[in-house]
Protein backbone atom coordinates (compact mmCIF):
# COMPACT_ATOMS: atom_id res chain seq x y z
CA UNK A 1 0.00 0.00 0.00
CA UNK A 2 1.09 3.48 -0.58
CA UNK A 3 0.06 6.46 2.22
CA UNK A 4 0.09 9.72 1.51
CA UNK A 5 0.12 11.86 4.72
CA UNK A 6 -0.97 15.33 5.55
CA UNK A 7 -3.81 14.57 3.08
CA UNK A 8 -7.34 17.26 3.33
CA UNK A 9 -9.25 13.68 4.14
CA UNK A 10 -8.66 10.32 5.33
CA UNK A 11 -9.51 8.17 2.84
CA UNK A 12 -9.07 4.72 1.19
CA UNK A 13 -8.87 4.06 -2.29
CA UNK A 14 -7.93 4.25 -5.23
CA UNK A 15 -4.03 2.61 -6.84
CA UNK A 16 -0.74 3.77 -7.19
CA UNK A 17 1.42 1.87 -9.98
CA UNK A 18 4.84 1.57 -7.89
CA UNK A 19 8.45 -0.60 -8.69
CA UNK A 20 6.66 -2.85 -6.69
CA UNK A 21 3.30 -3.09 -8.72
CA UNK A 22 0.11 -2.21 -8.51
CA UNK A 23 -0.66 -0.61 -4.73
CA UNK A 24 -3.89 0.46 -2.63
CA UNK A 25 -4.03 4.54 -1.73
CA UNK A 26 -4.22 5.49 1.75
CA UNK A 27 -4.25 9.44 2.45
CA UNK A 28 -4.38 10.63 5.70
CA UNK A 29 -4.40 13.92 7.24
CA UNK A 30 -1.58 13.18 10.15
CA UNK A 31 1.47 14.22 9.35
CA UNK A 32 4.39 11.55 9.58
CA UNK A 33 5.73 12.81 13.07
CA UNK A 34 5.67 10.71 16.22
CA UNK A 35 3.79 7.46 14.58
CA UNK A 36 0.65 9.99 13.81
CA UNK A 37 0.69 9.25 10.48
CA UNK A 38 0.57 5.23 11.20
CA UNK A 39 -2.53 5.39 13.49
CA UNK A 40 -3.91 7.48 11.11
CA UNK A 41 -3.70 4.18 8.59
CA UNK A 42 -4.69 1.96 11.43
CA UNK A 43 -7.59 3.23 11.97
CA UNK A 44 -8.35 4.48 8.11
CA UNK A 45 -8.15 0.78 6.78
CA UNK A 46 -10.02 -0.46 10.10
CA UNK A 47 -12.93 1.79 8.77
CA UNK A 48 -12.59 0.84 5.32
CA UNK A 49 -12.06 -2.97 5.54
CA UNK A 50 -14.78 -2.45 8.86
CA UNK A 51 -12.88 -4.62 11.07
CA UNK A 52 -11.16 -3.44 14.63
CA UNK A 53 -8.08 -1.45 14.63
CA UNK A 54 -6.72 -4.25 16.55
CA UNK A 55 -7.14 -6.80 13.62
CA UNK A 56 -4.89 -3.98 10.93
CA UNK A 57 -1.18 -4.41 11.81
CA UNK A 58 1.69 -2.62 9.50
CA UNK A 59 4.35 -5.75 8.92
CA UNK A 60 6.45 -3.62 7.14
CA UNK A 61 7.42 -0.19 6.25
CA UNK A 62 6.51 1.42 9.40
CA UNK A 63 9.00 4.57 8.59
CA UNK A 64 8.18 4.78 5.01
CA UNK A 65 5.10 5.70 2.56
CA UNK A 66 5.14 2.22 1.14
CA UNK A 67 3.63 -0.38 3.77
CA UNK A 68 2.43 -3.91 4.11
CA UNK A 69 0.41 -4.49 6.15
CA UNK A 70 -2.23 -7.45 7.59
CA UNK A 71 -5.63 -7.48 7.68
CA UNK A 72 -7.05 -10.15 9.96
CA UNK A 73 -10.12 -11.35 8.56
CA UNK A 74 -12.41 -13.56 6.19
CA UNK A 75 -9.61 -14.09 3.19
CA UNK A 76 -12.10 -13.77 0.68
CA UNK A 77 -14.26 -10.80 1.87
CA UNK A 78 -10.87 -9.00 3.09
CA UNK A 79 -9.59 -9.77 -0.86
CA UNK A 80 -13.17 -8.70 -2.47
CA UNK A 81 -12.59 -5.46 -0.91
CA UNK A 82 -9.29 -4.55 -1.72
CA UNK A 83 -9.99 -5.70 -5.49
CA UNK A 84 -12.85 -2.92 -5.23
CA UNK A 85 -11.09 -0.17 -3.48
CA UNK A 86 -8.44 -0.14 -6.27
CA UNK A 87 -11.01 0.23 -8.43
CA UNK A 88 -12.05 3.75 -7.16
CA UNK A 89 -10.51 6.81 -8.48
């Protein structure tokens, strides 16, 4: 996933073509200081994926814009939704 912080919105959607492919967009209005930023996603992708914040963890990429991250969840329903929130401008 790619984040954009310090964003007018939180939102999720939308993809970013990066080295590493094809990514789902994350803006958020923290700004990268202090781990704001990375709540910020938390919390964004709980919302979008509507799971708890506790079930979103960032694997990697914690200091970065690019991320992985985990979703804990129905495979299929948690896949179904990413497939359709790269599909949104």
């Amino acid at each position: 996933m790619r984040v954009r912080p310090g964003a007018r919105a939180d939102t999720v959607g939308g993809a970013w073509d990066g080295p590493r492919g094809r990514a789902l967009l994350v803006s958020v209005r923290a700004r990268a200081v202090d781990g704001a930023a990375n709540a910020a996603v938390v919390v964004a992708l709980a919302q979008a994926f509507g799971v708890r914040r506790g079930d979103v963890e960032i694997v990697s990429g914690s200091r970065g814009r690019d991320k992985v991250v985990e979703i804990r969840g129905d495979d299929a329903v948690v896949r179904a939704a990413v497939d359709e929130l790269l599909d949104q401008a």
